[in-house]
N, C-alpha and C. Protein backbone atom coordinates (compact mmCIF):
# COMPACT_ATOMS: atom_id res chain seq x y z
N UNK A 1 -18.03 14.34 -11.37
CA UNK A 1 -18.74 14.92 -10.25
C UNK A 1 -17.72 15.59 -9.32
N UNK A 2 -17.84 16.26 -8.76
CA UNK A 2 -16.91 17.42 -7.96
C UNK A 2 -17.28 16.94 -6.22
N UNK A 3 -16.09 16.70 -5.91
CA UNK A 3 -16.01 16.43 -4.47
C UNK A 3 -14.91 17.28 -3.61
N UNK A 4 -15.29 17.39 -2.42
CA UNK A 4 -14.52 18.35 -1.55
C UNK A 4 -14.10 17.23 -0.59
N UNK A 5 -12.75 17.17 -0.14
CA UNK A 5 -12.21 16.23 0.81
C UNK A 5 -11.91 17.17 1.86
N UNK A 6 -12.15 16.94 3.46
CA UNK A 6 -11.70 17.52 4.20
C UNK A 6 -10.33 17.43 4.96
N UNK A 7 -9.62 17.75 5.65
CA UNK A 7 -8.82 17.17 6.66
C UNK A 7 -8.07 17.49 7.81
N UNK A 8 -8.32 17.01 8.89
CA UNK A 8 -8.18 17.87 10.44
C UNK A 8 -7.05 17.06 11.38
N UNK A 9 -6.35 17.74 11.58
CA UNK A 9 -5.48 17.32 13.14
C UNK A 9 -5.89 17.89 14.46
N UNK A 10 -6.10 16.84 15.60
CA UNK A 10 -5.91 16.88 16.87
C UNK A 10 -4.84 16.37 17.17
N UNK A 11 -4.11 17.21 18.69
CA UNK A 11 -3.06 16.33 18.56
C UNK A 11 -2.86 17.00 21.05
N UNK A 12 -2.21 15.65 21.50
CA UNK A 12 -1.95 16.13 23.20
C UNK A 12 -1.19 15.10 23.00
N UNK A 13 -0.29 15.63 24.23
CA UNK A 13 1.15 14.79 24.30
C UNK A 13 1.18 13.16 24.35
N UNK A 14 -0.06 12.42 24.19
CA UNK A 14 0.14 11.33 23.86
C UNK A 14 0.12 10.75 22.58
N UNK A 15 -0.88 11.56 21.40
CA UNK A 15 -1.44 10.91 20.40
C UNK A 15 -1.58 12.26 19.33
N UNK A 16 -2.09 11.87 18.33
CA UNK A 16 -2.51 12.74 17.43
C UNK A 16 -3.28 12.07 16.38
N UNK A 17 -4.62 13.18 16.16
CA UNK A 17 -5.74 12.23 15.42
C UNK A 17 -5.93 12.82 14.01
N UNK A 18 -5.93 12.32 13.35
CA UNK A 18 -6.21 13.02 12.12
C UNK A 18 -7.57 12.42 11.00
N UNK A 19 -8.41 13.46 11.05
CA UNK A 19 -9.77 12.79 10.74
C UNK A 19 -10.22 13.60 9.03
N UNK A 20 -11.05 12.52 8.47
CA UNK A 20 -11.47 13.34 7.11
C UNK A 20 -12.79 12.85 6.78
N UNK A 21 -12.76 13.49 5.85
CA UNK A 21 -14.89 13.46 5.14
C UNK A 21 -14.89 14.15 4.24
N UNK A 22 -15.17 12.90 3.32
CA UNK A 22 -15.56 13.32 1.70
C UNK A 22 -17.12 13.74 1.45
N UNK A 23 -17.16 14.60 1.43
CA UNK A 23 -18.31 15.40 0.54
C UNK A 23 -18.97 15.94 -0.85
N UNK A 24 -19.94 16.11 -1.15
CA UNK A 24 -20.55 16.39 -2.23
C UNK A 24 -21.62 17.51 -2.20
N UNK A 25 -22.07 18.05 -3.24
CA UNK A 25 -23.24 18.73 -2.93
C UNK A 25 -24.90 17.93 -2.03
N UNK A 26 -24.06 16.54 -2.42
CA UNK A 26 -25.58 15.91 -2.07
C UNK A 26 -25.40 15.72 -0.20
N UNK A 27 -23.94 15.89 0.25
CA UNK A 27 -23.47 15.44 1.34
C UNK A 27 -22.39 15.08 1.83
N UNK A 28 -22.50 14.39 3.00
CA UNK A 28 -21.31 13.52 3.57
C UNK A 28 -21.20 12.14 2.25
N UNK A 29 -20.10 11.68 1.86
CA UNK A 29 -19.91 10.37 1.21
C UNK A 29 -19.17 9.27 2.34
N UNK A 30 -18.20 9.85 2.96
CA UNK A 30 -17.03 8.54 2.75
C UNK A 30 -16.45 9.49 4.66
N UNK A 31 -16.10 9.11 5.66
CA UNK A 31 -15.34 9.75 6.80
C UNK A 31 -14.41 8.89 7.21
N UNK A 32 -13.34 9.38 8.34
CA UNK A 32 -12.75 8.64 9.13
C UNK A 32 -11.65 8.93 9.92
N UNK A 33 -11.44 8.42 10.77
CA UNK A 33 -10.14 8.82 11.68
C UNK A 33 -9.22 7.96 11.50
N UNK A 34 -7.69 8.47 12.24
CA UNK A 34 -6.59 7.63 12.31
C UNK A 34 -6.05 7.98 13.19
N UNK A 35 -5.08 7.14 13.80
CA UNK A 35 -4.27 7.66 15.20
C UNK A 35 -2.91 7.75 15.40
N UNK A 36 -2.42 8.69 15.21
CA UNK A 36 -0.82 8.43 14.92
C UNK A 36 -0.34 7.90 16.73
N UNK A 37 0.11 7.39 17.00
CA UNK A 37 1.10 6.93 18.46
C UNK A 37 2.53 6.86 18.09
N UNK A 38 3.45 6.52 19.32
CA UNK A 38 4.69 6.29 18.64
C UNK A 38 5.75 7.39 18.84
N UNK A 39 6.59 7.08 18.40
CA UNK A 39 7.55 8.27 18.03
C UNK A 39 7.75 9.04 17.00
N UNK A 40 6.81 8.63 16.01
CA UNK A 40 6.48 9.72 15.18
C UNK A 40 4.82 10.56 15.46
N UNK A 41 4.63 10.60 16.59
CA UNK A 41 2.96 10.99 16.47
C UNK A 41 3.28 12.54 16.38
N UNK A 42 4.24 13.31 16.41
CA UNK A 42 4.37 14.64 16.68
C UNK A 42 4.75 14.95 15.19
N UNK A 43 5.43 14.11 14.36
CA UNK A 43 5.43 14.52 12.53
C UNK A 43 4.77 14.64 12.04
N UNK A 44 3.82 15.82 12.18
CA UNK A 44 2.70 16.04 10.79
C UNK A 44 3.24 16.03 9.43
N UNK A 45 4.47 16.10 9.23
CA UNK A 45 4.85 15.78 7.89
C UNK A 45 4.86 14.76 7.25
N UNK A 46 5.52 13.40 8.27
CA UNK A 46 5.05 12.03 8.07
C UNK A 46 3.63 11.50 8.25
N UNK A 47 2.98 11.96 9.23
CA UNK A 47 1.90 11.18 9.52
C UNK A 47 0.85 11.78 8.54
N UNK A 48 1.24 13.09 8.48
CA UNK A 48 0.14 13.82 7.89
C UNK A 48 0.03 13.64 5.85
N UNK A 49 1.29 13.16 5.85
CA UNK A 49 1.10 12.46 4.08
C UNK A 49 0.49 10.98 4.53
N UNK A 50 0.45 10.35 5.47
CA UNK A 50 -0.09 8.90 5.29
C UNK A 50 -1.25 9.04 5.75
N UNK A 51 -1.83 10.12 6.24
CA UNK A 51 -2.74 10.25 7.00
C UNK A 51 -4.20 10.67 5.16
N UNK A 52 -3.44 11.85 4.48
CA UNK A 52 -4.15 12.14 3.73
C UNK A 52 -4.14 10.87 2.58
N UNK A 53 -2.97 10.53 2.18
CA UNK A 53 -3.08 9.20 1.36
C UNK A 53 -4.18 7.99 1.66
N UNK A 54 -4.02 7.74 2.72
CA UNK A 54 -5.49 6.86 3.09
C UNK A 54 -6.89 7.69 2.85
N UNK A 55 -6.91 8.85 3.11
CA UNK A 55 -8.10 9.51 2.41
C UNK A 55 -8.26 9.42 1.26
N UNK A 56 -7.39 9.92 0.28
CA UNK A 56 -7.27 9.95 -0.86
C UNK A 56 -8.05 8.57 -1.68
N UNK A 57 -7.30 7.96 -0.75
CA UNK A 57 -7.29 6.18 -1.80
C UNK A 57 -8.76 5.93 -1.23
N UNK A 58 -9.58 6.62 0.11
CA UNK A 58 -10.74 6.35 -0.11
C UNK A 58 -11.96 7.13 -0.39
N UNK A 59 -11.28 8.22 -1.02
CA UNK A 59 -12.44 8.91 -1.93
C UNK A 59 -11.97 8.36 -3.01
N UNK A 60 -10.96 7.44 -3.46
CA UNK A 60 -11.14 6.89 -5.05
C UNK A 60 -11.77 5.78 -5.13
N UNK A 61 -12.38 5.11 -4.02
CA UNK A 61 -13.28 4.36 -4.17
C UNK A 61 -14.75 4.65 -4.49
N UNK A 62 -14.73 5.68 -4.06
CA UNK A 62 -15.96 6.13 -3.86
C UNK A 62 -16.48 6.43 -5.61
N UNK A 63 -17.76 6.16 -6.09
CA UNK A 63 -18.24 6.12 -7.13
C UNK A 63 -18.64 7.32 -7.52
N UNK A 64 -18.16 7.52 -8.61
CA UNK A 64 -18.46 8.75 -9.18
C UNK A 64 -17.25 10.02 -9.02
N UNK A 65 -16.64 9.99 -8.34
CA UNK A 65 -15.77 10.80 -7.85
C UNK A 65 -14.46 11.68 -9.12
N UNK A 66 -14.62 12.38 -9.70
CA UNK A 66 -13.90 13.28 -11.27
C UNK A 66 -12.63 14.37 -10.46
N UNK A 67 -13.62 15.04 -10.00
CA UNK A 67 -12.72 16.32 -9.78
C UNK A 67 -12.79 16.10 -7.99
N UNK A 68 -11.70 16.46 -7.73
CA UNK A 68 -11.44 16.34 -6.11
C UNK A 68 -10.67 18.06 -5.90
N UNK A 69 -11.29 18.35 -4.21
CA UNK A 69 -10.57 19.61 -3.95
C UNK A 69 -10.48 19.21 -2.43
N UNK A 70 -9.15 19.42 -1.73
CA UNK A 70 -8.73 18.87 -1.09
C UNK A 70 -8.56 20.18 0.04
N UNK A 71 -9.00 20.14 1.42
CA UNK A 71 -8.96 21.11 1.99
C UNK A 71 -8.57 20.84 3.71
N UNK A 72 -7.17 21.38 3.79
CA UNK A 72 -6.58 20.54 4.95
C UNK A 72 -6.67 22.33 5.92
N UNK A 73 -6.63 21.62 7.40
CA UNK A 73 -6.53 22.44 8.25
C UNK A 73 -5.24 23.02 8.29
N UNK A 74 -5.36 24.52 9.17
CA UNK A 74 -4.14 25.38 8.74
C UNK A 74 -3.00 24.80 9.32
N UNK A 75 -2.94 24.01 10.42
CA UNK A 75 -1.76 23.36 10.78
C UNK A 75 -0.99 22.35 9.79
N UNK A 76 -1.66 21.77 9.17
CA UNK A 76 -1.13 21.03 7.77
C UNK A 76 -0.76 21.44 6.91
N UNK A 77 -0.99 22.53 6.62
CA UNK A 77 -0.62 23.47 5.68
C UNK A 77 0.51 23.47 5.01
N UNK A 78 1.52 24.05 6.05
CA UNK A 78 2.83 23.82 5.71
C UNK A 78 3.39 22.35 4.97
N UNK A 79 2.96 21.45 5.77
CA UNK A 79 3.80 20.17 6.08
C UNK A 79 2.94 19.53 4.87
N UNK A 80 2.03 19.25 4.28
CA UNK A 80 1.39 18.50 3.65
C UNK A 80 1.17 19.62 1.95
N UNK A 81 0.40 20.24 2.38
CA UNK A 81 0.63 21.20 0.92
C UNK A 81 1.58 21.81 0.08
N UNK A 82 2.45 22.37 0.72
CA UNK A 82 3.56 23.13 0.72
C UNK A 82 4.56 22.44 0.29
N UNK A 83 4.63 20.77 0.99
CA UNK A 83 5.47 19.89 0.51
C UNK A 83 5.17 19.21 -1.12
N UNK A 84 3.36 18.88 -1.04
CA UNK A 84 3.24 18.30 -2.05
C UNK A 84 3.16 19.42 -3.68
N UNK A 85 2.95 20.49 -3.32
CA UNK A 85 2.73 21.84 -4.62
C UNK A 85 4.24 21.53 -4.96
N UNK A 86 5.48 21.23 -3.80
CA UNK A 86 6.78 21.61 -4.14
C UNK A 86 7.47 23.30 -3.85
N UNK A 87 6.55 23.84 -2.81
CA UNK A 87 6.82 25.24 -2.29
C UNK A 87 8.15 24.58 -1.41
N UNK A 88 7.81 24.02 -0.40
CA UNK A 88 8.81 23.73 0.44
C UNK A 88 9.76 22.73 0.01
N UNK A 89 11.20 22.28 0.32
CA UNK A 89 11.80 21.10 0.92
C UNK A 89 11.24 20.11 1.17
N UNK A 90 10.65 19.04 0.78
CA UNK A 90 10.40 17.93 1.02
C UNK A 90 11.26 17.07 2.05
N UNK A 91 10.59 16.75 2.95
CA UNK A 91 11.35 15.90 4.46
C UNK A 91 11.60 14.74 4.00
N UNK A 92 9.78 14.29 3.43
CA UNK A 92 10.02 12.82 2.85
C UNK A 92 9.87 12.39 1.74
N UNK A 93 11.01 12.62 0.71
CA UNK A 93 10.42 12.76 -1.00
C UNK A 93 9.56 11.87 -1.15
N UNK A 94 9.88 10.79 -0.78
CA UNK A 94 8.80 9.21 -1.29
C UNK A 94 7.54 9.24 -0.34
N UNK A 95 7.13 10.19 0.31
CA UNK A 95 5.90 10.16 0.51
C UNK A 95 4.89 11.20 -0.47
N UNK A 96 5.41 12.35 -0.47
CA UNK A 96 5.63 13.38 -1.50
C UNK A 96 5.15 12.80 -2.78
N UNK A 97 5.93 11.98 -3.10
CA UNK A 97 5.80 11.24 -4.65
C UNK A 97 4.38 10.19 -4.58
N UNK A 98 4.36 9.64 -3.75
CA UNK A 98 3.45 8.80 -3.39
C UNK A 98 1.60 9.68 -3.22
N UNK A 99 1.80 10.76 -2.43
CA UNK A 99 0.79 12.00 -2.18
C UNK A 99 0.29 12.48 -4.02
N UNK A 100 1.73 12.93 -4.61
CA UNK A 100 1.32 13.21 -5.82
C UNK A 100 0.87 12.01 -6.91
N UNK A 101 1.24 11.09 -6.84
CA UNK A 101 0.63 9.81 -7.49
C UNK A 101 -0.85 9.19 -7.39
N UNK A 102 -1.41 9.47 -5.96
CA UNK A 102 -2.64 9.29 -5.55
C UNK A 102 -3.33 10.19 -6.33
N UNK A 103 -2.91 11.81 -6.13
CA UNK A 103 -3.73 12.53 -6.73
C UNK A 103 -3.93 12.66 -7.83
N UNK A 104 -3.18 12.06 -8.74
CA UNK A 104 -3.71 11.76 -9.86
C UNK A 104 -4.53 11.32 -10.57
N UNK A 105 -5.08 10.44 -9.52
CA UNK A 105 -6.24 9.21 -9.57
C UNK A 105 -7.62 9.95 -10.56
N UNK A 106 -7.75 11.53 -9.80
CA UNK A 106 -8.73 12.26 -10.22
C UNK A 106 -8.34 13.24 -11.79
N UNK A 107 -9.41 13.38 -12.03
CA UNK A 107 -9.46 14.03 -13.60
C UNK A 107 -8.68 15.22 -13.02
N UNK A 108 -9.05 16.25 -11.69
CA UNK A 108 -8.39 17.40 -11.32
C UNK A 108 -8.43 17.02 -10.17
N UNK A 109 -7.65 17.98 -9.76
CA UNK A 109 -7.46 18.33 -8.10
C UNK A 109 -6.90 19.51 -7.99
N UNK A 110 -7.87 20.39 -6.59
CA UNK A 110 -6.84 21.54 -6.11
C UNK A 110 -6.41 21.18 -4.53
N UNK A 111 -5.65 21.87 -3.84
CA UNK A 111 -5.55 21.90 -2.39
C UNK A 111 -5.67 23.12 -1.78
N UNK A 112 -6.00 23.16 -0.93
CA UNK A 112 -6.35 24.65 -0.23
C UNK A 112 -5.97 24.08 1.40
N UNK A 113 -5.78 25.27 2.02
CA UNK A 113 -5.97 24.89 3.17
C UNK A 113 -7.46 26.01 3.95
N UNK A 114 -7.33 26.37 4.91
CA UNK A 114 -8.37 26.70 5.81
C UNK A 114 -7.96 26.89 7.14
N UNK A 115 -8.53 27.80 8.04
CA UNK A 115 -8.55 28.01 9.48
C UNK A 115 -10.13 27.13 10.46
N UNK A 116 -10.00 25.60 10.53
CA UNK A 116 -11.35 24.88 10.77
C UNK A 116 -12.21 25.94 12.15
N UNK A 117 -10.72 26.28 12.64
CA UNK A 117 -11.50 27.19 14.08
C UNK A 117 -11.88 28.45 14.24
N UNK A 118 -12.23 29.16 13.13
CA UNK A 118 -12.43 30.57 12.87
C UNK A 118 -14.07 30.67 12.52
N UNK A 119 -14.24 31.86 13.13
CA UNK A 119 -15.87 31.93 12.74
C UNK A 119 -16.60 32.08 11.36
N UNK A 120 -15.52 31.92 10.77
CA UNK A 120 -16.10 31.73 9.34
C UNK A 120 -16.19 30.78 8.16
N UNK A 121 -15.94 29.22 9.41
CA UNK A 121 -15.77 28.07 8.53
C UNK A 121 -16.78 27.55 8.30
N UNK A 122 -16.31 26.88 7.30
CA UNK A 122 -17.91 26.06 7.06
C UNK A 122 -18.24 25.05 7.94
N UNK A 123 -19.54 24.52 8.02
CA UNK A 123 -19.52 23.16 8.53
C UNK A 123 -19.33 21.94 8.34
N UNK A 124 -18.85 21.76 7.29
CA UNK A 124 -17.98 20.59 6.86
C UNK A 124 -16.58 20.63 7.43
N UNK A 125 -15.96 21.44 7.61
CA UNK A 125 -14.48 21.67 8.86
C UNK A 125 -15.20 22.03 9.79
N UNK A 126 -16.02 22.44 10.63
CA UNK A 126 -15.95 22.34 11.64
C UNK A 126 -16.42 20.72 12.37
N UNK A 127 -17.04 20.01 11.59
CA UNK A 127 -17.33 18.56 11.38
C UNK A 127 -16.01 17.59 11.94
N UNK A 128 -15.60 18.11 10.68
CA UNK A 128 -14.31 17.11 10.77
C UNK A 128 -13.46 17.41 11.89
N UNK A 129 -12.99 18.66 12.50
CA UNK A 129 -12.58 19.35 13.77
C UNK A 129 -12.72 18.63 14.80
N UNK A 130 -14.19 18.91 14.89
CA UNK A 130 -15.16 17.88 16.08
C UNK A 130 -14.72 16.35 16.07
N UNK A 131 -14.94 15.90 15.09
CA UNK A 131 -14.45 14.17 14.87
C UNK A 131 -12.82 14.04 15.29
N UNK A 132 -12.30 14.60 14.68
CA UNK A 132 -10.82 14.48 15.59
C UNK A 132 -10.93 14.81 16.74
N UNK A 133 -11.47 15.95 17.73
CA UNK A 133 -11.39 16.40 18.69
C UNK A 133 -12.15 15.19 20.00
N UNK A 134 -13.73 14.83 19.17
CA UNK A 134 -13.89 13.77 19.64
C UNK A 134 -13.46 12.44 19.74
N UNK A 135 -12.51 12.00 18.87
CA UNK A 135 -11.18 10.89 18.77
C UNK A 135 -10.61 10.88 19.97
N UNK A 136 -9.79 12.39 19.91
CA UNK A 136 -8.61 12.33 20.61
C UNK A 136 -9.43 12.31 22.19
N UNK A 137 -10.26 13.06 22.91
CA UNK A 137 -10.94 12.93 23.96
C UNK A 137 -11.11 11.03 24.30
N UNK A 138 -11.60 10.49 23.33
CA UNK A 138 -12.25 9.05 23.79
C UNK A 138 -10.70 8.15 23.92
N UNK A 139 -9.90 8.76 22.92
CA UNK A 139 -8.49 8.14 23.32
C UNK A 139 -7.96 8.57 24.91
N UNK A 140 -8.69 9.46 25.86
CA UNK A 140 -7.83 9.37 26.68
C UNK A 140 -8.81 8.54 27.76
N UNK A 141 -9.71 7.72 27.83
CA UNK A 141 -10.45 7.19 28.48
C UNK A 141 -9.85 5.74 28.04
N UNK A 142 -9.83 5.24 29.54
CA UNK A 142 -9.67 3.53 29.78
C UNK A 142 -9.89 2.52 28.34
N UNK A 143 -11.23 3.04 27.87
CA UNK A 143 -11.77 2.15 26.84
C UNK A 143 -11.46 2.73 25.91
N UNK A 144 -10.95 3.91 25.55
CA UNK A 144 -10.44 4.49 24.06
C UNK A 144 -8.66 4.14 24.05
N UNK A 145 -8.48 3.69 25.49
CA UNK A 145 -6.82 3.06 25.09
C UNK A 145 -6.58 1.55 24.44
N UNK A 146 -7.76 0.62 25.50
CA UNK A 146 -7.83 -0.38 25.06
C UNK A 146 -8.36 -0.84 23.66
N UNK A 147 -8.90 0.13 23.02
CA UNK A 147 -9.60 -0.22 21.70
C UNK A 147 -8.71 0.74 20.62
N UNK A 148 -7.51 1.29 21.17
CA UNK A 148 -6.64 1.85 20.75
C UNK A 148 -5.30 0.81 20.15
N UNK A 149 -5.59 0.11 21.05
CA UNK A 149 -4.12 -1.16 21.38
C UNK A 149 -4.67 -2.25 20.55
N UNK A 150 -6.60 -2.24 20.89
CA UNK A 150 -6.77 -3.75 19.46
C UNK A 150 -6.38 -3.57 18.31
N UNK A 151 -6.98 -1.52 17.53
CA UNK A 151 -6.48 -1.26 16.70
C UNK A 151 -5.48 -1.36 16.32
N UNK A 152 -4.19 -1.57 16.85
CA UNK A 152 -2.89 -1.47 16.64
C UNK A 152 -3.13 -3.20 15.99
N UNK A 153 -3.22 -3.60 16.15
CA UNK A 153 -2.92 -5.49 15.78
C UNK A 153 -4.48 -5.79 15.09
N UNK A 154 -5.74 -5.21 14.94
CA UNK A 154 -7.16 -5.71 14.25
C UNK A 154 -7.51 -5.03 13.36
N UNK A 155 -6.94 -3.19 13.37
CA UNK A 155 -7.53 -2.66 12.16
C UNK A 155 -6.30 -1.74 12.17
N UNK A 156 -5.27 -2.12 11.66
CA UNK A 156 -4.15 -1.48 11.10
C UNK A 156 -4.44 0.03 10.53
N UNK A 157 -5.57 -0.15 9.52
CA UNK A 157 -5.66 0.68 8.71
C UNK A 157 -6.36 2.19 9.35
N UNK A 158 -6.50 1.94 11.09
CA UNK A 158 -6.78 3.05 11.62
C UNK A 158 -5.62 3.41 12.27
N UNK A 159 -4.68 3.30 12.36
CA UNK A 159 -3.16 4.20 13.45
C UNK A 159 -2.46 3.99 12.06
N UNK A 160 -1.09 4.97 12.37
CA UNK A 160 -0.43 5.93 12.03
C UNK A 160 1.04 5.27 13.20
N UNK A 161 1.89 4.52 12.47
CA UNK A 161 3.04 4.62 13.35
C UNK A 161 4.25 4.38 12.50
């Protein structure tokens, strides 16, 4: 079955969010955010391979899932595609290796990237856009810090540090 993975960065001088959503013809399957903090929140090269690897590993849960096409926003572009095709220098080989190992999981895979903010995206990036954009907004409110900080120590598997 043929699935389209999305994937979006928000990012303001405190944080950076990086959100995705697995899709199908039938729909949404599988979404989610993550929060990079830290001193690496400004490496889309680091955060942004651990960021898609957790996607990855959860559209391979997802049932049914053959062919995957992977479609990251144009800011990732560079740092995440470019690294994993092997166009660019790799910053972090062993994430690199790790990115290409996941993707294997699937019978195929392509990567593409995309402009999510151009008037000619689809709504599946502009989706995912919104979900980061709405992340990073609730992260700057009282209660999006504090439920920022449980995450850090209750659900690991949402930040990025």
């Amino acid at each position: 079955m043929n699935y389209t993975l999305y994937l979006a960065q928000a990012s303001d001088d405190r944080s950076t969010v990086y959100s995705y959503a697995l899709h199908n013809y039938e729909g949404p399957k599988a979404s989610g955010v993550f929060v990079a903090s830290g001193r690496r929140r400004q490496d889309t090269s680091y955060c942004g391979h651990i960021a898609l690897q957790r996607a990855l590993r959860a559209a391979a849960k997802t049932e049914g899932v053959i062919s995957l096409k992977v479609i990251v926003d144009h800011p990732l572009m560079q740092p995440i595609v470019f690294e994993t095709m092997g166009i660019d220098e790799q910053k972090y080989p062993g994430l690199c290796r790790t990115t290409n190992r996941l993707l294997k999981r699937f019978a195929s895979h392509d990567l593409a990237a995309s402009e999510f903010v151009s008037d000619d995206a689809a709504w599946q990036e502009v989706a995912v856009l919104d979900e980061a954009l709405n992340a990073l907004e609730q992260n700057r409110t009282i209660k999006g810090r504090w439920l920022m900080i449980c995450d850090r120590f209750f659900n690991i598997h949402k930040t990025i540090r």
